[in-house]
Protein backbone atom coordinates (compact mmCIF):
# COMPACT_ATOMS: atom_id res chain seq x y z
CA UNK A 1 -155.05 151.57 -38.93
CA UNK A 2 -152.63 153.05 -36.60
CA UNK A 3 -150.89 151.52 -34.54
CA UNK A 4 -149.11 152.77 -30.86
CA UNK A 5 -146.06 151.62 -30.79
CA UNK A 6 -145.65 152.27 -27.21
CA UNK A 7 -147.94 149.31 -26.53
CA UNK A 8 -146.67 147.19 -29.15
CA UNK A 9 -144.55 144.22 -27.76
CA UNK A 10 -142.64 143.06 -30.28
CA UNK A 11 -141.77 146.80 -31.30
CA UNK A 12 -140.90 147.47 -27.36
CA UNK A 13 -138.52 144.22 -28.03
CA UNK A 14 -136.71 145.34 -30.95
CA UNK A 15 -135.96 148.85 -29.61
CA UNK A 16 -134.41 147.27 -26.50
CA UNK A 17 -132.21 145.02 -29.31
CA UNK A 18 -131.39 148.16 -31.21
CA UNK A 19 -130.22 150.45 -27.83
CA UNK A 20 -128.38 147.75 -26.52
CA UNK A 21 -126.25 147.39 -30.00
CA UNK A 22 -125.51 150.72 -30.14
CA UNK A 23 -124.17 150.95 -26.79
CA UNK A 24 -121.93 147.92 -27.24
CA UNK A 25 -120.89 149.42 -30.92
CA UNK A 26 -120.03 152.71 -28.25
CA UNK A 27 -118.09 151.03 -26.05
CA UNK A 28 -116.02 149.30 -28.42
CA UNK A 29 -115.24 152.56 -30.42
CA UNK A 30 -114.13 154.34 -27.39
CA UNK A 31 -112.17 151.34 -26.35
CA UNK A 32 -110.48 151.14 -29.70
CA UNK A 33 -109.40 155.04 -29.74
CA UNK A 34 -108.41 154.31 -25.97
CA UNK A 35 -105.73 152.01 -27.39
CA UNK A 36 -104.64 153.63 -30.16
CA UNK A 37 -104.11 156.84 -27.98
CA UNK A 38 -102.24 155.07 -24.95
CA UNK A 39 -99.66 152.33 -25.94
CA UNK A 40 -97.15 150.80 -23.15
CA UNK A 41 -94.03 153.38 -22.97
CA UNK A 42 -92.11 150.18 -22.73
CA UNK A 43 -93.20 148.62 -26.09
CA UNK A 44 -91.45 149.94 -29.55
CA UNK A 45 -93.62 151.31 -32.01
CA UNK A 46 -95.03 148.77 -34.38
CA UNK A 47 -94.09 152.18 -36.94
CA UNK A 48 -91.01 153.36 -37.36
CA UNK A 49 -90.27 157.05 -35.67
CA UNK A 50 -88.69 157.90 -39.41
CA UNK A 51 -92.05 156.90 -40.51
CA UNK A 52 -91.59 160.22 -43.20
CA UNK A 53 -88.42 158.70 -44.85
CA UNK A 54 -87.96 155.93 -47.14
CA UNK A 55 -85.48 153.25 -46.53
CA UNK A 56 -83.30 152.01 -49.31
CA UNK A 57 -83.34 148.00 -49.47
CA UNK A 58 -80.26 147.92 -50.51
CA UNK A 59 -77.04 148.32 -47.32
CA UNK A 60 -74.88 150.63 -50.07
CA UNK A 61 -71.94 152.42 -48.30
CA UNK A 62 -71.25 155.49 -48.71
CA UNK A 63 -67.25 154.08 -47.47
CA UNK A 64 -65.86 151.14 -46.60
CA UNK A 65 -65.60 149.47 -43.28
CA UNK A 66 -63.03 147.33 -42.20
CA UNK A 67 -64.48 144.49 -40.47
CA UNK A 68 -62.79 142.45 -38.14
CA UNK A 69 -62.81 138.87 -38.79
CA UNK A 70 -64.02 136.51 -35.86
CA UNK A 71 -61.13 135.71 -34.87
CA UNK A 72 -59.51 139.47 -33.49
CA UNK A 73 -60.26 140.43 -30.50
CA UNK A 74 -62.99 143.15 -30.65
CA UNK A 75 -61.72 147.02 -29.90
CA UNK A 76 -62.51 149.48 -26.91
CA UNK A 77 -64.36 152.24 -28.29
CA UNK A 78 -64.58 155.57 -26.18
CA UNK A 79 -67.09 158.09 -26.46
CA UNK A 80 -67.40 161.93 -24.49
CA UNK A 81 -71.18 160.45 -23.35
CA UNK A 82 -72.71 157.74 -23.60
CA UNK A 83 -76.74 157.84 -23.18
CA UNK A 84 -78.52 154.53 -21.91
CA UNK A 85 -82.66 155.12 -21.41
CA UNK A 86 -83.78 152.32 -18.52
CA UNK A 87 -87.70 151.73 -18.19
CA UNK A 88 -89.21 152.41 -14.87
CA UNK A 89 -90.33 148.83 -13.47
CA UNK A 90 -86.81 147.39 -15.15
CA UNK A 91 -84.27 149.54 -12.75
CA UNK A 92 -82.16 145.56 -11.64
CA UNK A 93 -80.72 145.96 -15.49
CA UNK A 94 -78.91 149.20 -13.91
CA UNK A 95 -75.25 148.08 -12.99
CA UNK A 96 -73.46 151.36 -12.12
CA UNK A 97 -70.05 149.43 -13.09
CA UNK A 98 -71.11 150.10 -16.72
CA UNK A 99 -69.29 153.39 -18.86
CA UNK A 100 -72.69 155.31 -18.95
CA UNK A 101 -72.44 159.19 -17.96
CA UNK A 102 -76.25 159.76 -18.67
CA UNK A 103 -79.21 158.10 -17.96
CA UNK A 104 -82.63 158.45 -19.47
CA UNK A 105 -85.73 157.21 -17.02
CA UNK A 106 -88.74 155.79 -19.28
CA UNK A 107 -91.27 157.27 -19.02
CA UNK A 108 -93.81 159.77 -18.32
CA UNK A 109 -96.29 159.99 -20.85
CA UNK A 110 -99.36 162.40 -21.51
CA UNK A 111 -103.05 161.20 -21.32
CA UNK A 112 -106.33 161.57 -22.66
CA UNK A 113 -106.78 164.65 -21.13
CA UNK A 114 -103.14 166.31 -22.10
CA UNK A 115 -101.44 165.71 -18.65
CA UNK A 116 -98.36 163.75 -17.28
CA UNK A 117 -99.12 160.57 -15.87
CA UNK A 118 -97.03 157.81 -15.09
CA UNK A 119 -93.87 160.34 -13.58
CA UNK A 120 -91.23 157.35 -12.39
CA UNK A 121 -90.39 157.52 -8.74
CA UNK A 122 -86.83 159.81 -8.92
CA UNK A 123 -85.53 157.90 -5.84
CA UNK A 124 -85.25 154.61 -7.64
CA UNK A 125 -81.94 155.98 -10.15
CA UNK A 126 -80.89 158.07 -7.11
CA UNK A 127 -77.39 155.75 -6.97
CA UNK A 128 -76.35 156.43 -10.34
CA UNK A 129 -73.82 159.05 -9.91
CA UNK A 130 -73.77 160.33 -13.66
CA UNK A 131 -76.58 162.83 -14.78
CA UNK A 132 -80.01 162.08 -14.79
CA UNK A 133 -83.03 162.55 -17.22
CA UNK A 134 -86.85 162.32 -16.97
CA UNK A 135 -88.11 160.99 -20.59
CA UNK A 136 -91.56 161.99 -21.68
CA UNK A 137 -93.22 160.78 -24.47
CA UNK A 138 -96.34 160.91 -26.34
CA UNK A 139 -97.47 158.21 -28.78
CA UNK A 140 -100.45 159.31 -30.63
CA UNK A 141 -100.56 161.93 -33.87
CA UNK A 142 -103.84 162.88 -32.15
CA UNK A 143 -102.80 163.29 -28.54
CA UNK A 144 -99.85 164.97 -29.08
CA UNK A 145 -101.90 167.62 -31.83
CA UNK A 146 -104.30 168.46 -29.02
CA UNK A 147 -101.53 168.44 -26.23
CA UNK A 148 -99.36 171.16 -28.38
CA UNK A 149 -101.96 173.37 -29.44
CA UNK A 150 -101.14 176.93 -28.82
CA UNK A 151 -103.03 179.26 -26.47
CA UNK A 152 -104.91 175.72 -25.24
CA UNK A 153 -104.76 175.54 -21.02
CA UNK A 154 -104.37 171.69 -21.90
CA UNK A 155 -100.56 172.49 -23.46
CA UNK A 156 -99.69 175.75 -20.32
CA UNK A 157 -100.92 172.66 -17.96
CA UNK A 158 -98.84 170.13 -20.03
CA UNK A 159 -95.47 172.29 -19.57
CA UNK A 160 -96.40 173.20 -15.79
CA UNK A 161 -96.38 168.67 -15.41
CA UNK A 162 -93.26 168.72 -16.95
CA UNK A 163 -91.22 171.40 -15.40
CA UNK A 164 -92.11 170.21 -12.23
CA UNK A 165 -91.57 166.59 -12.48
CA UNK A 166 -88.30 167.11 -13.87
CA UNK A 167 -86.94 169.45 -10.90
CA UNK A 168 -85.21 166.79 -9.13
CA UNK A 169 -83.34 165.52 -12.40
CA UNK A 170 -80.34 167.11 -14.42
CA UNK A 171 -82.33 167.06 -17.45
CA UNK A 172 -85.63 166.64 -19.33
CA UNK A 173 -85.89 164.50 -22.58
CA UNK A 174 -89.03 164.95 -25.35
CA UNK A 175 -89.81 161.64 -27.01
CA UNK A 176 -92.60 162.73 -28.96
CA UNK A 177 -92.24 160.96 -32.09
CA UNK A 178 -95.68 161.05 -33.44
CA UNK A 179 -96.40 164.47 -34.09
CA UNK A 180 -98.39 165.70 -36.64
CA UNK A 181 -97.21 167.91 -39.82
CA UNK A 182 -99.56 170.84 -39.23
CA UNK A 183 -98.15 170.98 -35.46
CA UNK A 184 -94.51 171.93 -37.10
CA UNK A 185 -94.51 175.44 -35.09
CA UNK A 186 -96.93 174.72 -31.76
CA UNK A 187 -93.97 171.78 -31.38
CA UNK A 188 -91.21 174.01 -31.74
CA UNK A 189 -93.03 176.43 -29.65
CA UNK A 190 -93.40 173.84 -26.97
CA UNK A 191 -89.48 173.13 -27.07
CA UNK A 192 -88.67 176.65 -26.58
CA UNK A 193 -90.87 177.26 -23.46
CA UNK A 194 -89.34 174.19 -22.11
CA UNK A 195 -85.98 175.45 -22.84
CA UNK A 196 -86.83 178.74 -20.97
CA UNK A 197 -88.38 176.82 -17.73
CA UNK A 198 -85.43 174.39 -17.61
CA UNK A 199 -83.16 176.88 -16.66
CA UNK A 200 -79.50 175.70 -16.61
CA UNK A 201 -80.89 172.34 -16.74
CA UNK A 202 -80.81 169.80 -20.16
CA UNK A 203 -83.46 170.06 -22.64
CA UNK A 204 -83.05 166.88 -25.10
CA UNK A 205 -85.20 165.27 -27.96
CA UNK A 206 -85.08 162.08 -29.65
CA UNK A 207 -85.88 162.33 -32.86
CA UNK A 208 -86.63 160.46 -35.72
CA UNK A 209 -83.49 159.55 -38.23
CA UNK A 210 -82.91 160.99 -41.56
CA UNK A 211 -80.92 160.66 -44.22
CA UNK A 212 -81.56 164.11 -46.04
CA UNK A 213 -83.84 167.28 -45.53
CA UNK A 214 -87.07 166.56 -46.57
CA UNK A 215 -89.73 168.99 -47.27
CA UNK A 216 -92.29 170.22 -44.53
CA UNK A 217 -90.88 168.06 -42.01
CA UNK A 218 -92.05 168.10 -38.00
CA UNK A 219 -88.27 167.42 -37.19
CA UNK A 220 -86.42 169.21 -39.26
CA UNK A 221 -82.51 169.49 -37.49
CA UNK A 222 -81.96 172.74 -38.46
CA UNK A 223 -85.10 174.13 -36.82
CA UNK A 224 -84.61 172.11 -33.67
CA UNK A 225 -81.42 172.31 -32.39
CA UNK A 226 -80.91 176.20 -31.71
CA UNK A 227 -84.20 175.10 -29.33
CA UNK A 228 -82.25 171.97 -27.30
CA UNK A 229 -78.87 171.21 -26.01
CA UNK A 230 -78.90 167.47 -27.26
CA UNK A 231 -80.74 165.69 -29.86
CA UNK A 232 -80.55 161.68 -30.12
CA UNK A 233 -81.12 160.48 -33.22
CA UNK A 234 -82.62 157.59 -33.29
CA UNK A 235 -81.20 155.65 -36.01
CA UNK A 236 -83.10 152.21 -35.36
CA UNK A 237 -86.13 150.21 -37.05
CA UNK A 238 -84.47 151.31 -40.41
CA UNK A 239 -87.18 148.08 -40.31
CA UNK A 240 -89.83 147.26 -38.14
CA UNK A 241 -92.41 144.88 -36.59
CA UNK A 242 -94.94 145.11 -40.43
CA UNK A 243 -91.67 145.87 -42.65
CA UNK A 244 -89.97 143.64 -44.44
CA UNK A 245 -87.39 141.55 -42.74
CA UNK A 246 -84.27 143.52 -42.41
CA UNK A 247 -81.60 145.11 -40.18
CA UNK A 248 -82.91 146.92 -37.29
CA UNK A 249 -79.93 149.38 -38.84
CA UNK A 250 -78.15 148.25 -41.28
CA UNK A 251 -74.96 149.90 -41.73
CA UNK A 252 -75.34 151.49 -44.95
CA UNK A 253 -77.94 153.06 -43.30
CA UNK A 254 -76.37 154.02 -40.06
CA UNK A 255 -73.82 155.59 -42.08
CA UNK A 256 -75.98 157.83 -44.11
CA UNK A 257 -78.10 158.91 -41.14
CA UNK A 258 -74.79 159.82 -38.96
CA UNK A 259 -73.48 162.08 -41.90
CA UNK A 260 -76.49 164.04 -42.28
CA UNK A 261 -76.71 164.37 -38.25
CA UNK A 262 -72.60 165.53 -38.44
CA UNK A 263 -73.60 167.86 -41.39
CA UNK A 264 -76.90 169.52 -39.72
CA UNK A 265 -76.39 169.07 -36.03
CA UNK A 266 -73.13 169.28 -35.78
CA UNK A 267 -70.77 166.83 -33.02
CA UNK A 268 -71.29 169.01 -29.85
CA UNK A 269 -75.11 168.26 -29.63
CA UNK A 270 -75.44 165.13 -31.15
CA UNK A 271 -76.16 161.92 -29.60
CA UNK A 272 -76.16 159.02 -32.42
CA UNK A 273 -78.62 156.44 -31.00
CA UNK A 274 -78.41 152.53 -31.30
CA UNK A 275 -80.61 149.68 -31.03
CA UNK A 276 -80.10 146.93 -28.64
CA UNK A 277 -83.05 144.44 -29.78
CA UNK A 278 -83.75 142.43 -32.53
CA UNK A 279 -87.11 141.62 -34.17
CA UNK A 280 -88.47 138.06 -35.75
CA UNK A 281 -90.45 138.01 -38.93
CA UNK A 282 -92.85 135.32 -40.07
CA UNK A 283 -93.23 134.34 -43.86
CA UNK A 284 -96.92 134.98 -43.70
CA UNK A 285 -99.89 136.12 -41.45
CA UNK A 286 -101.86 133.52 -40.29
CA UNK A 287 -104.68 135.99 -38.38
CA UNK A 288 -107.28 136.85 -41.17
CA UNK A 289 -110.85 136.55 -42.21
CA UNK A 290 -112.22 134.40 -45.19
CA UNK A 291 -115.07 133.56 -47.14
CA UNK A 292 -117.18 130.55 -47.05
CA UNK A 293 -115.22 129.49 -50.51
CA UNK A 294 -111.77 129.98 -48.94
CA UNK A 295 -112.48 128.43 -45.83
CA UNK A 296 -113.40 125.28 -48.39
CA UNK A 297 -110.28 126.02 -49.88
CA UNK A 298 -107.96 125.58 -47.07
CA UNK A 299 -109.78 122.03 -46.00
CA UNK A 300 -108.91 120.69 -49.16
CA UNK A 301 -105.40 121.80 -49.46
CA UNK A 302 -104.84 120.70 -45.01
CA UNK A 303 -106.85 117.55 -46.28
CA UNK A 304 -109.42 118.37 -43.05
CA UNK A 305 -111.53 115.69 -42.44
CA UNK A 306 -113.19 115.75 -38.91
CA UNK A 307 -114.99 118.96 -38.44
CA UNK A 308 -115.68 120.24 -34.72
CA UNK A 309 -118.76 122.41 -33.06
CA UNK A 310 -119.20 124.30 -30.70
CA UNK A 311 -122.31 125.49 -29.52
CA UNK A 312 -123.45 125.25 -32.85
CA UNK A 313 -120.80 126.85 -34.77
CA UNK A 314 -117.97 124.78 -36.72
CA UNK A 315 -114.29 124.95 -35.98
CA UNK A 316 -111.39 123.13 -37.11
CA UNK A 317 -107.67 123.02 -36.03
CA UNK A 318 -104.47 122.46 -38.55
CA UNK A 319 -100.72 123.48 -38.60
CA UNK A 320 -98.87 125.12 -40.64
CA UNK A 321 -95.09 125.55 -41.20
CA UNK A 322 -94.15 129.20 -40.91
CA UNK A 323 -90.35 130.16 -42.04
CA UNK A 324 -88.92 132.56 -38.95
CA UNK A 325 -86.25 135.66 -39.87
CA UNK A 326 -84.30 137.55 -37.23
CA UNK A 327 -82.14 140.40 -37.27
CA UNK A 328 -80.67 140.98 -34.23
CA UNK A 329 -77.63 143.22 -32.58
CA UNK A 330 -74.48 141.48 -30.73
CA UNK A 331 -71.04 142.93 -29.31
CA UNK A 332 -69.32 142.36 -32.78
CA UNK A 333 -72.43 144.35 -34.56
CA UNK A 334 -72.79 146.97 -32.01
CA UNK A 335 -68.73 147.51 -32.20
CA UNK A 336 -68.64 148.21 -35.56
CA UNK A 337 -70.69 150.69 -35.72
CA UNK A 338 -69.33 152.46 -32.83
CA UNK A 339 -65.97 152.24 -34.71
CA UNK A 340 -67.59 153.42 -37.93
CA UNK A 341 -69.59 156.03 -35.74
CA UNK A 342 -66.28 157.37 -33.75
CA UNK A 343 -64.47 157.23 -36.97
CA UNK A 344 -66.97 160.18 -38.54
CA UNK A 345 -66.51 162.26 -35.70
CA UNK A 346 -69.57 161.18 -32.98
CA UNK A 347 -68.50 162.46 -29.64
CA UNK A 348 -71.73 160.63 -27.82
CA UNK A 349 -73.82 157.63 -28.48
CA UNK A 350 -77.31 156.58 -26.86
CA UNK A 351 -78.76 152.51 -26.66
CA UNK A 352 -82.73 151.43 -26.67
CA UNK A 353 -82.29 150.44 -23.88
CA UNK A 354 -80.77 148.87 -20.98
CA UNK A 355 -81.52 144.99 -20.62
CA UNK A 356 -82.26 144.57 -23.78
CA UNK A 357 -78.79 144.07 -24.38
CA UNK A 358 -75.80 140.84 -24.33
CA UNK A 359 -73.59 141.70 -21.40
CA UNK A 360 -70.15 140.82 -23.68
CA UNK A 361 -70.76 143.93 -25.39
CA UNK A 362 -70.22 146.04 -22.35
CA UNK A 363 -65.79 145.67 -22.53
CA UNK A 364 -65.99 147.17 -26.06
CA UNK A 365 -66.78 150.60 -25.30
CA UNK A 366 -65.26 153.28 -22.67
CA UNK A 367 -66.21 156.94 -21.67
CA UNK A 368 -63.36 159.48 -23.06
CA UNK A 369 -63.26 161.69 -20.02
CA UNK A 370 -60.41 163.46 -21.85
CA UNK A 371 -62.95 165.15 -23.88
């Protein structure tokens, strides 16, 4: 017997079923890759920018410090520059009393489509009377492979955006952090045209913190800095948001990273970053999925009794105690490691970012205009 579908109601019925799952399994894929391609500029990575290196758990020193105790009265550190980066939307933590001779604006960013988008308005920094730099970023390995590709319009577009939205500013700033190994050459490529359209304007990158060369590596120092006249190293989420608790940058590993930077980049281009936050870990994560046995599990050990439903479906509600770790920076923190910093020969340092930080650190550090 044959049968014709087309007429067939409960065939007609499950088709319908099937088209409408696959356009909701559609829309959720391309709202998943939509996320992972476009984070906030103003959120830190929840992976580290050194993401290549591997961090020693153990703070060794490669000297020692001499810390002051609580009771001295914190020093006044001077620097040739010192870099701040401000997010656009967060321009009342600007106070143009503080020793900054450089500001970075966050941040244009490129989209799906490999253009600039979200350029901050120029006029809103126009009081600060040191220089002035547009930051652009790019937080996706995938974006930022398609948006450096060589001979693409996409990447001559790309360049055009960024030339032109940094004509009112002294410099431009390349935060692409995320870039993947077999774009080594299109990204130093891309620097080098950018150098050539900039004119006598700045050309700087942050880039991600080492501690030695490593092998086949997107940012290697050498490479880069014949391309730019400043690279800021960020040397911060030494641990991060899915690490293990630790310093944001410990100084161990400040130390190391700072004498590779003196040894490859030398102290006229250099710009030693530092982190202003903190981050909070928890001693477990309590988001996950179980099985019908562990979900029996847990109401035996939280001794669950009364079990709810809605619409059919069981739920139940406990709590838990969850231990809390923080690592965080303060004045006395930040100062020695600008003393340890100026001590190795930095001439310029660079914070994530302005309003992040406690104001009593401000006193302890001074620009060197002698330099």
């Amino acid at each position: 017997m044959i049968l014709d579908y087309h007429f067939c109601p409960l065939y007609d019925g499950y088709m319908k079923r099937i088209i409408v799952f696959r356009l909701a399994t559609l829309v959720l894929f391309t709202a998943v890759i939509l996320f992972a391609c476009i984070s906030s500029p103003a959120q830190m990575p929840e992976t580290p920018p050194h993401d290549e290196e591997t961090t020693d758990e153990e703070d060794y020193l490669l000297f020692a410090l001499e810390l002051p105790t609580p009771r001295e009265d914190l020093p006044v550190t001077a620097f040739r520059e010192i870099w701040t980066y401000l997010v656009a939307g967060r321009e009342s933590a600007l106070d143009l009393r503080l020793p900054i001779s450089d500001l970075a604006y966050f941040g244009a960013e490129v989209d799906l489509y490999g253009r600039l988008v979200g350029v901050p308005n120029f006029q809103n920094i126009a009081r600060f009377q040191g220089r002035k730099h547009l930051v652009a970023s790019c937080n996706s390995r995938a974006l930022s492979y398609f948006a450096l590709l060589e001979g693409r319009p996409e990447r001559d577009a790309l360049i055009s955006d960024l030339l032109a939205a940094a004509r009112p500013y002294d410099g431009l700033q390349i935060n692409f952090e995320y870039v993947p190994a077999r774009s080594s050459e299109a990204y130093l490529s891309f620097l080098r045209e950018l150098r050539a359209g900039l004119g006598d304007r700045i050309l700087s990158v942050a880039i991600a913190a080492r501690t030695r060369t490593l092998q086949n590596d997107v940012y290697d120092y050498g490479r880069v800095l014949p391309l730019v006249d400043r690279m800021l190293v960020m040397a911060y989420d030494e641990h991060w948001s899915t690490s293990a608790p630790g310093p944001i940058a410990s100084m161990g590993w400040s130390q190391r990273v700072a004498r590779y930077s003196l040894e490859t980049i030398g102290t006229e281009k250099l710009i030693m970053g530092l982190p202003f936050y903190g981050r909070r870990w928890g001693n477990f994560t309590p988001n996950m999925a179980f099985i019908h046995s562990g979900i029996e599990n847990i109401k035996e050990e939280q001794n669950i009794t009364e079990v709810q439903r809605v619409l059919g479906v069981p739920t139940f509600t406990y709590e838990a105690p969850v231990a809390m770790t923080v690592f965080y920076e303060d004045e006395y923190s930040l100062s020695v490691r600008l003393e340890m910093y100026k001590g190795m020969g930095v001439n310029a340092v660079g914070f994530w970012r302005l309003g992040q930080e406690t104001p009593a650190f401000w006193p302890h550090i001074a620009l060197d205009n002698r330099q």
